[in-house]
N, C-alpha and C. Protein backbone atom coordinates (compact mmCIF):
# COMPACT_ATOMS: atom_id res chain seq x y z
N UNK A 1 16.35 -10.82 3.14
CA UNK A 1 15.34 -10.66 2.11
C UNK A 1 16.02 -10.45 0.76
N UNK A 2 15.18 -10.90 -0.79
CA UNK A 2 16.17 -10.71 -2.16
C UNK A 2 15.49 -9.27 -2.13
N UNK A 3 16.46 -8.80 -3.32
CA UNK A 3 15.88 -7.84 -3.51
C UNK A 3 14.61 -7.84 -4.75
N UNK A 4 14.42 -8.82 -4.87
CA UNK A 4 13.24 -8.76 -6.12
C UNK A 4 12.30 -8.98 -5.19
N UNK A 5 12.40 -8.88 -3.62
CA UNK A 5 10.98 -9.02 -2.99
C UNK A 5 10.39 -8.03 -2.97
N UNK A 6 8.38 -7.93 -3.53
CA UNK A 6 7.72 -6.93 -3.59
C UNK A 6 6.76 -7.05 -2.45
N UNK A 7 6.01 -5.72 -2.17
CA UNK A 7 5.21 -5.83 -1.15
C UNK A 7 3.90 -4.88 -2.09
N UNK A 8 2.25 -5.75 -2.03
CA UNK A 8 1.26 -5.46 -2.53
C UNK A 8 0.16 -4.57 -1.25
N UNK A 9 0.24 -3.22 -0.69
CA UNK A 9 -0.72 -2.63 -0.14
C UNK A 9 -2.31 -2.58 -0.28
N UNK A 10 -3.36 -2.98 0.03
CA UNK A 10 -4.68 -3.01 -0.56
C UNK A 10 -5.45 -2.25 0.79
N UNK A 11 -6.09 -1.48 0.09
CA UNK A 11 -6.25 -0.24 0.65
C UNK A 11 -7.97 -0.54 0.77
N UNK A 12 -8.97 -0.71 2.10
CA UNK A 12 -10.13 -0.64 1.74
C UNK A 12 -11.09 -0.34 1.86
N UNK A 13 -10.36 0.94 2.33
CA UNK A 13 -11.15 2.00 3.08
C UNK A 13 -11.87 2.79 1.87
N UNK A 14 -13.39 3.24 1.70
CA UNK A 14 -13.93 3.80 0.37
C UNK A 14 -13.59 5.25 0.90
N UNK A 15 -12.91 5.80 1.82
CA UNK A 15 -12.28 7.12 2.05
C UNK A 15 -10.99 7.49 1.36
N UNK A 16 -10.55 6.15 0.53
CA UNK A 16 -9.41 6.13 -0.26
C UNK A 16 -8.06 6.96 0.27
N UNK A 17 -7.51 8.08 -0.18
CA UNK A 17 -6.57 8.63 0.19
C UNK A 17 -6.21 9.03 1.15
N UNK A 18 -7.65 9.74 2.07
CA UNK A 18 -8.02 10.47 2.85
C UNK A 18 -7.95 9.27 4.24
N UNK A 19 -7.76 8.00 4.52
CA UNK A 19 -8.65 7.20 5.00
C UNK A 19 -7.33 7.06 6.24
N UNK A 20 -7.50 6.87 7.36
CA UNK A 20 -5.92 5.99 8.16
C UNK A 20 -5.61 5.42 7.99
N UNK A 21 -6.82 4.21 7.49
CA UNK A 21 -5.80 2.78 6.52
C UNK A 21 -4.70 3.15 5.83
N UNK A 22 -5.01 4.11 4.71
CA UNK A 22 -3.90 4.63 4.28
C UNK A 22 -2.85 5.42 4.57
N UNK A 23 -3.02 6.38 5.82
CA UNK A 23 -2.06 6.55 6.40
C UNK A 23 -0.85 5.52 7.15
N UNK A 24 -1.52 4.99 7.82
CA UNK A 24 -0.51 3.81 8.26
C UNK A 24 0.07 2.94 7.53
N UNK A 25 -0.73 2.85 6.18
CA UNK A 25 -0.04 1.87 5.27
C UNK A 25 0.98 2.13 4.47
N UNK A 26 1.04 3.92 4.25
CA UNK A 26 1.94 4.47 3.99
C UNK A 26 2.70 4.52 4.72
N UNK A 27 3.23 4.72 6.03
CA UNK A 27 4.38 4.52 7.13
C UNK A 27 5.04 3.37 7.08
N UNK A 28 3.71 2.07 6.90
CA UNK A 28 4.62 1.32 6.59
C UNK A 28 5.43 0.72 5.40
N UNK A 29 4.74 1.21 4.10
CA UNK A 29 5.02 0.90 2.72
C UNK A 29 6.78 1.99 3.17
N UNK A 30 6.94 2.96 3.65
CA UNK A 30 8.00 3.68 4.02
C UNK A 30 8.96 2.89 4.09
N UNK A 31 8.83 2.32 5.53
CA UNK A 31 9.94 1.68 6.55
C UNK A 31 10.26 0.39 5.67
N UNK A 32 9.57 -0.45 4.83
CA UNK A 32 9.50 -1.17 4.04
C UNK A 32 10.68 -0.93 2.86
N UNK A 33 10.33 -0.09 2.06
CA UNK A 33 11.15 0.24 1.33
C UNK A 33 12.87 0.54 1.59
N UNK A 34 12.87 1.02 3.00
CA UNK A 34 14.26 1.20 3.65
C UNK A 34 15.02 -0.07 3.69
N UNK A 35 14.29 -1.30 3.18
CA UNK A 35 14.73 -2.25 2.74
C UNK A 35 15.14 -3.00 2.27
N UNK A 36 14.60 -2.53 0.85
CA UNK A 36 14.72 -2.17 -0.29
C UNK A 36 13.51 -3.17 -1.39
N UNK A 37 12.68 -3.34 -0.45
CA UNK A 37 11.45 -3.40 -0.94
C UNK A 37 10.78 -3.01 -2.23
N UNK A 38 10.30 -3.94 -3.19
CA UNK A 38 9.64 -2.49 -4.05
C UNK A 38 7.87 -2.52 -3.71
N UNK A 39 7.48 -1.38 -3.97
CA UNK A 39 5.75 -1.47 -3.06
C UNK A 39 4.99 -0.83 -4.37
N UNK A 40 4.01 -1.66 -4.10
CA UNK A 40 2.52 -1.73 -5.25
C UNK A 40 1.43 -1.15 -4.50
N UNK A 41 0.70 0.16 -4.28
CA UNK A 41 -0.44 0.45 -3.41
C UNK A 41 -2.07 -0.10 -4.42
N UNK A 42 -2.89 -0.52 -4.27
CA UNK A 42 -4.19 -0.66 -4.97
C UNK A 42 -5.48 0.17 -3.93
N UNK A 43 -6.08 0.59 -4.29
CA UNK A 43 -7.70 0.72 -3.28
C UNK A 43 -8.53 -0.16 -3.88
N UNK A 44 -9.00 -1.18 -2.94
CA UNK A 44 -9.70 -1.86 -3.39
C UNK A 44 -11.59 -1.33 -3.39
N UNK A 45 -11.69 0.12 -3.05
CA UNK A 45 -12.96 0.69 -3.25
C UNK A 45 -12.83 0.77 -4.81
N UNK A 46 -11.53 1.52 -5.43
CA UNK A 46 -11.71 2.29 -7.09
C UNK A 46 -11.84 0.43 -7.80
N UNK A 47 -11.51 -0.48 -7.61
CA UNK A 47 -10.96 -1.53 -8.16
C UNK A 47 -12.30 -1.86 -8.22
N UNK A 48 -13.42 -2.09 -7.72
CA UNK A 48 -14.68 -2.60 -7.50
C UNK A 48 -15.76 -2.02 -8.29
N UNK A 49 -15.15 -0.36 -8.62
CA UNK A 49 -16.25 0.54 -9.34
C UNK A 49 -16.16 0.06 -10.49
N UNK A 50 -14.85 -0.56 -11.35
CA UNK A 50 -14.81 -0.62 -12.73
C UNK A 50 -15.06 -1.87 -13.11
């Protein structure tokens, strides 16, 4: 992998932070980064309100 590869998380659970989507997506945005990944999280609930 280069290292300018990014990884985009979209989150879309309207439980937002709180949600497992986001738990797991954080574990894996983690193991990801050990990569050297760089990671972008969005919720696509807040993205919809505005």
């Amino acid at each position: 992998m280069n290292k300018d590869d990014n990884v985009l998380l979209l989150v879309g659970s309207p439980k937002g932070s709180s949600s497992s989507s986001t738990s797991l997506g954080n574990y894996l945005t983690l193991r990801l980064e050990e990569f050297g990944l760089s990671i972008e999280k969005e919720y696509i609930y807040k993205l919809r309100k505005k």
